[in-house]
Structure formats: C-alpha cells, structure tokens
Protein backbone atom coordinates (compact mmCIF):
# COMPACT_ATOMS: atom_id res chain seq x y z
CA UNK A 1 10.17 19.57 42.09
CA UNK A 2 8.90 22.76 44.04
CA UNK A 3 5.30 23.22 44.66
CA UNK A 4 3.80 25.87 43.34
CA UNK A 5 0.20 25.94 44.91
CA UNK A 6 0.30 29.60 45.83
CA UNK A 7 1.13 30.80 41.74
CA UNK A 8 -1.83 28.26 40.96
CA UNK A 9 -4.35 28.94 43.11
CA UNK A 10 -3.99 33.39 42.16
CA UNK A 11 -4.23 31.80 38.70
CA UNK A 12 -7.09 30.64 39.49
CA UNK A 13 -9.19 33.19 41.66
CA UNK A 14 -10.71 34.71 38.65
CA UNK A 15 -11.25 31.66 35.99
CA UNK A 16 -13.70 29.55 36.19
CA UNK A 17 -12.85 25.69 35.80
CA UNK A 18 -14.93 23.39 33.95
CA UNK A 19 -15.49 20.19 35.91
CA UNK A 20 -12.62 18.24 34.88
CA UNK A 21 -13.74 14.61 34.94
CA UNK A 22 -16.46 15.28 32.42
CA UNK A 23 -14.06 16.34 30.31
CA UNK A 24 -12.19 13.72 27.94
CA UNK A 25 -9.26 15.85 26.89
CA UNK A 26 -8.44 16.04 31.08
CA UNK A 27 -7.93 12.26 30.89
CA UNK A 28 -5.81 12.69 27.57
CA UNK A 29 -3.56 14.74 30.24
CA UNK A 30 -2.49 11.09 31.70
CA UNK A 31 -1.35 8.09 30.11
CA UNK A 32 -1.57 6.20 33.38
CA UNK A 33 -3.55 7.80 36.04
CA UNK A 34 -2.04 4.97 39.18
CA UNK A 35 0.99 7.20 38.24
CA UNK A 36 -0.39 10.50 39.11
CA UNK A 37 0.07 11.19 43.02
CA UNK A 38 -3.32 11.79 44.57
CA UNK A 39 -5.28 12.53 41.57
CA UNK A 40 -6.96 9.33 41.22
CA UNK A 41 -8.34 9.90 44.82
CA UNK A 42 -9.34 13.57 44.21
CA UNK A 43 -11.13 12.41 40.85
CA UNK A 44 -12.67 10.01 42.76
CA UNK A 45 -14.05 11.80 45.38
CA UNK A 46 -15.20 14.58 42.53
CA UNK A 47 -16.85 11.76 41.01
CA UNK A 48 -18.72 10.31 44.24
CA UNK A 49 -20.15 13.70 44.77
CA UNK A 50 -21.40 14.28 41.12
CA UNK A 51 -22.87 10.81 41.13
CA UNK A 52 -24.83 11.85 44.95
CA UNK A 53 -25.90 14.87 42.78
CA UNK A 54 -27.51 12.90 39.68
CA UNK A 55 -29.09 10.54 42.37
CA UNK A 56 -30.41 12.69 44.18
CA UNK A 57 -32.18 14.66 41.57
CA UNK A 58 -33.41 11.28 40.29
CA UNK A 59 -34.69 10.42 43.44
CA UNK A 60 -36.21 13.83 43.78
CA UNK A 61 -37.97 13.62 40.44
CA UNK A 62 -39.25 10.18 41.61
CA UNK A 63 -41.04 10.89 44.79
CA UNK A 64 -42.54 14.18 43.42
CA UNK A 65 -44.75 12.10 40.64
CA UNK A 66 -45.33 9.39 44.30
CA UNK A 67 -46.66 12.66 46.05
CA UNK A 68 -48.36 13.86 42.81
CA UNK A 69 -50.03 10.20 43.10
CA UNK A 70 -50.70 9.78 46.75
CA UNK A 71 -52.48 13.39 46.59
CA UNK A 72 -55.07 12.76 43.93
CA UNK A 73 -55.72 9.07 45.48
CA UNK A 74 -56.38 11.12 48.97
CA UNK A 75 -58.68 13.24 46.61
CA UNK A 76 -60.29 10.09 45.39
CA UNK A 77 -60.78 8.54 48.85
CA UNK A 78 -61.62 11.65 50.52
CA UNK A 79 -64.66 11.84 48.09
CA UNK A 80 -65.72 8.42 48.90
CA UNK A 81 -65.26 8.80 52.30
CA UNK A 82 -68.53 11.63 52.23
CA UNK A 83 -70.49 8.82 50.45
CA UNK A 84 -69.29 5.40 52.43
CA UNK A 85 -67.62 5.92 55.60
CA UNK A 86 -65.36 3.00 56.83
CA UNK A 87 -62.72 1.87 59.00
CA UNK A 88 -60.56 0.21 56.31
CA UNK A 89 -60.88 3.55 54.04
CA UNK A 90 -60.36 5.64 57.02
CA UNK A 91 -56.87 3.85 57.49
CA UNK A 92 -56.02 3.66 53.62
CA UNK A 93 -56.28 7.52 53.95
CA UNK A 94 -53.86 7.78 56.97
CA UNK A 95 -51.56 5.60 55.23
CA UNK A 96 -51.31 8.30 52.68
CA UNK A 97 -51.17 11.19 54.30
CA UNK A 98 -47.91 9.61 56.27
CA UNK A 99 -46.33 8.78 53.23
CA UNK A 100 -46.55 12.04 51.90
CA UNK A 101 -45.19 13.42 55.07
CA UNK A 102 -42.61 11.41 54.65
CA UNK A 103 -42.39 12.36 50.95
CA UNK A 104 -41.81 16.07 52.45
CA UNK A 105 -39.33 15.54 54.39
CA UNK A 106 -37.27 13.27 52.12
CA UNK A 107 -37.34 16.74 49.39
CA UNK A 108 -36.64 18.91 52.00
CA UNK A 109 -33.21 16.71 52.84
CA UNK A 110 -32.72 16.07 49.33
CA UNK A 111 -33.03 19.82 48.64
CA UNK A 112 -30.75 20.56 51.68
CA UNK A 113 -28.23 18.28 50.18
CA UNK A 114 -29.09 19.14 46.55
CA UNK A 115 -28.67 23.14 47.93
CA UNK A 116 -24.59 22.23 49.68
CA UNK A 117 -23.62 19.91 46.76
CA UNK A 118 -22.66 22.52 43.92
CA UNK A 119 -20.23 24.20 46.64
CA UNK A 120 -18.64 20.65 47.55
CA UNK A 121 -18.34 19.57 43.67
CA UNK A 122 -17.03 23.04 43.56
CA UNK A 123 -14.27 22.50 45.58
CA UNK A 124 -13.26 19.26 45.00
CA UNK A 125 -12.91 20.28 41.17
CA UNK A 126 -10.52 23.36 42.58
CA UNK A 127 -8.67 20.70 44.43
CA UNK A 128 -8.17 18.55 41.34
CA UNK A 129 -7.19 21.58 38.91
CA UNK A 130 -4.32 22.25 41.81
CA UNK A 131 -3.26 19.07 41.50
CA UNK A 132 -3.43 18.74 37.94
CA UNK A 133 -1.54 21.64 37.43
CA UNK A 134 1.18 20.62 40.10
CA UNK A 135 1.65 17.38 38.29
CA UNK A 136 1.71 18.84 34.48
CA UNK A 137 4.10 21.31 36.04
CA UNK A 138 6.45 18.38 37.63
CA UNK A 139 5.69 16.53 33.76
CA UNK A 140 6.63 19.45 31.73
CA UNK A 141 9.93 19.69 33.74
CA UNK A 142 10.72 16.19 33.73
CA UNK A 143 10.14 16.04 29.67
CA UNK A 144 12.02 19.06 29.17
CA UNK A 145 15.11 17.74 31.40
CA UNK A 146 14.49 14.62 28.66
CA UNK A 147 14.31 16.66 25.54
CA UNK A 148 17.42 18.51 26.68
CA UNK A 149 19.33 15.41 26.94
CA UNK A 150 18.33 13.83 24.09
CA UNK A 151 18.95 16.88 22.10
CA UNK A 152 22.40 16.81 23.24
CA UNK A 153 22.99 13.24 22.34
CA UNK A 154 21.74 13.62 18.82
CA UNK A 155 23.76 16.97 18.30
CA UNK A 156 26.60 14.65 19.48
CA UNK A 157 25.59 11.72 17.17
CA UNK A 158 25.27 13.67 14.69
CA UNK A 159 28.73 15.34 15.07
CA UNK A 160 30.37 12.20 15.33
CA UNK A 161 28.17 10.77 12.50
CA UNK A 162 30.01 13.50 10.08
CA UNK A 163 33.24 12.14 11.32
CA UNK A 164 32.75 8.60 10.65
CA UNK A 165 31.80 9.54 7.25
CA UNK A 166 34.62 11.89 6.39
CA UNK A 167 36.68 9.29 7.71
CA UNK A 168 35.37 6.16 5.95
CA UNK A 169 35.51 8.94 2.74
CA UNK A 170 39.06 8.98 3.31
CA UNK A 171 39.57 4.95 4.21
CA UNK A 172 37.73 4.13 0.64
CA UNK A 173 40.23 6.77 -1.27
CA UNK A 174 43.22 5.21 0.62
CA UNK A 175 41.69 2.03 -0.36
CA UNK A 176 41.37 3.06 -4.04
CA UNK A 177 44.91 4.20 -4.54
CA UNK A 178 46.36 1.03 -3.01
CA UNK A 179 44.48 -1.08 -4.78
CA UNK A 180 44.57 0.47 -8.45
CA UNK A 181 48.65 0.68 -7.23
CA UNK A 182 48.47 -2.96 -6.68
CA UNK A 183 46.30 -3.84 -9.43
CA UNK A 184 48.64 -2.46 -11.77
CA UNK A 185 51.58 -3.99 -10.12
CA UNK A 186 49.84 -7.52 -10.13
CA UNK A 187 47.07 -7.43 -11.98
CA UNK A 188 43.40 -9.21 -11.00
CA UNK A 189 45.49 -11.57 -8.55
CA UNK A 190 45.62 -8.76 -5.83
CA UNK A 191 41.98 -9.11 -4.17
CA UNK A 192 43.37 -12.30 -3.59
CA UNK A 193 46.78 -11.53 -2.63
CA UNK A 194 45.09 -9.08 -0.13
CA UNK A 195 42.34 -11.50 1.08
CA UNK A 196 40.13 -8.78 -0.18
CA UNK A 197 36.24 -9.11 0.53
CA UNK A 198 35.51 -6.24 -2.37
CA UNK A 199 36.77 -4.22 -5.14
CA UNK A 200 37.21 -0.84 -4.54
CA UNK A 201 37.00 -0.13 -7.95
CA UNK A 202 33.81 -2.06 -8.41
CA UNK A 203 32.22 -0.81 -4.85
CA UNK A 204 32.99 2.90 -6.11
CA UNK A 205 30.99 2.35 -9.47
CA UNK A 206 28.28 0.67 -7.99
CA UNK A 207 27.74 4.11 -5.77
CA UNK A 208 28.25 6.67 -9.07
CA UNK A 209 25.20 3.83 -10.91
CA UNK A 210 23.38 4.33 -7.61
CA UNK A 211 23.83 7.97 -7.75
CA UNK A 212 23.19 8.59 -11.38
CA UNK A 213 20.02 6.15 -10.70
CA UNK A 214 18.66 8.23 -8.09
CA UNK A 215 18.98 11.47 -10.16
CA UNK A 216 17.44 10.44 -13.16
CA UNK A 217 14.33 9.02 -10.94
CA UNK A 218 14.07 12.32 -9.17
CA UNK A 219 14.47 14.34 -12.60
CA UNK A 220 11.66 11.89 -14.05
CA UNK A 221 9.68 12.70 -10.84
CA UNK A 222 9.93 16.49 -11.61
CA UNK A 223 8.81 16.09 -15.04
CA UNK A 224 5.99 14.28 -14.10
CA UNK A 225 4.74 16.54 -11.64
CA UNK A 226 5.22 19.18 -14.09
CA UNK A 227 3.33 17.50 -16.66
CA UNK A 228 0.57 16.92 -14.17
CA UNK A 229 0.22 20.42 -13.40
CA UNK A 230 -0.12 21.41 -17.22
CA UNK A 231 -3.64 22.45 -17.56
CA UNK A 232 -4.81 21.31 -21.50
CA UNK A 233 -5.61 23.98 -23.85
C-alpha cells in the first residue's frame, strides 16, 4: 500500500481535528486496535498527555485553595503576633510563608506546563489523524480488493447456479418421459425395475401442490392487506 502522508497532511492544513480519543465513533473505526500499526502507541501517548493536562489543572486548583488557606492563617497569626510575640508563632509564620513560596512556584511550573501542553496534545492528535487516515486508506483498499472478489464469485455462482437448474429442469423432463414410457410399458412394477428412489410423476405434483399452495397464501396475503387498509364508512 503507498503512503499517502503528503495528500493527508494538505487535507489537513485548514480543518481542524477534534481530539480523536475522546471520541467513541474513532474507536468504532477499529475492531481490534493490536492490529492497527502504531496507532495504539500514538493514542497512547495522546492519552498520557491529556491525562498530564487534567492533573495538572487538578493539582493547580488544589494548591490555589492551600495558598488561599496559608494566606488568611498568616493574616490570623500576623494579628496575634502584635498582641503576643513568641518564638513558636514566629516560626509557625515562617513555615507559611515557605510553603506559599513554594505554592508559587509549583503554579508557575504548572502554568508553564499547562501553557506548552495544548500545542503537544495538538500534535500528537495530528499525528494520530495521519495515521488513522493511512490505515483507513490501506482498509478501504484491502475491503474493496475483497468486495471485488467476492462479487466475482457470486456473479459466477450465480451463473453456474442458472445452469444447474436448467439442467436438473431438463434431467426431471428426461426423467418424466422415461418413466411415464416405462410405466406404460410395465405398469407400477418399473420404480422397482429401475431401483427407483422416487416417482417422477409423484415428485412433479408435489411441486405444482407446492406451487398452487404458495399462490393462494400470497393471494390471501394481498387480500388481507387490502382489507386492512379499508378505512370503515
């Protein structure tokens, strides 16, 4: 199969692709994704970074109500500091303020991080589509190469199907003749004469009962219908 990157990737330059492995008709694209090349590797490296991302903002979220708390127990101290001065207070204090230094500079990474992630999600997901595409390409082609062939052998099954039944048409007449021939020559006797299994005779009115059975179900069928469809005055 040729690789057409370069016709999928202009495709591309102007749409803008949905992120693929939050999308559940993407996975209806594969029956068996250990099948699939390097897809499983480039939807798993989509999905490490989008799972960084929702951690991170978790985390973020997290520390800002910790600095929202450490500030207005600094507040609290810092007031009772101006009434009772002490060593122990004094130290409780400094242990704040480093935490929320250290509160600051874990945002400012995670914002950093949070800042470069939407570009590497971003092209991770391109990778993906590209690959995608290349493999529903190489699918299509495959299935098509399939269809073609199996078109082929039921046009030829087919064919030879009308054959078979003109000539086991044409067997049952011969059949016919010889036996009514026979059967007039030697009476009931012949089937076993012949070492017949059947009666042609018999097997040909069974089909015309079968036939005229069939009919008069399907003409009961129509009138039915037609008397359900009669709207009552």
């Amino acid at each position: 199969m040729k690789d057409k990157s370069e016709a999928y990737e202009k495709a591309l330059s102007d749409k803008r692709v949905p992120i693929l492995t939050l999308d559940n008709k993407w996975y209806k694209l594969f029956t068996d994704l250990t099948q699939a090349g390097e897809i499983p590797e480039l939807e798993k490296q989509l999905n490490d970074l989008l799972k960084r991302q929702g951690k991170l903002k978790v985390d973020s979220k997290n520390i800002r109500k910790l600095k929202k708390k450490l500030l207005d127990e600094i507040i609290s101290m810092a007031d009772e500091l101006e009434q009772s001065p002490g060593k122990a207070l004094e130290k409780q204090l400094d242990e704040h303020k480093r935490l929320i230094e250290e509160c600051n500079e874990k945002l400012e990474s995670y914002q950093e991080e949070l800042l470069e992630l939407p570009r590497q999600i971003d092209t991770a997901n391109h990778a993906l589509m590209l690959a995608t595409m290349q493999y529903c390409y190489e699918h299509m082609q495959e299935n098509t190469e399939r269809i073609v062939e199996i078109a082929k052998w039921v046009t030829d099954i087919r064919i030879e199907l009308k054959k078979n039944l003109v000539r086991k048409q044409e067997m049952e007449y011969q059949n016919r003749q010889i036996y009514s021939y026979m059967h007039d020559l030697f009476g009931a006797d012949v089937i076993e004469l012949f070492d017949m299994k059947y009666n042609p005779l018999e097997v040909e009115q069974q089909k015309k009962m079968a036939r005229e059975q069939k009919k008069a179900q399907k003409e009961a069928g129509a009138e039915k219908d037609q008397q359900g469809g009669t709207v009552a005055p």
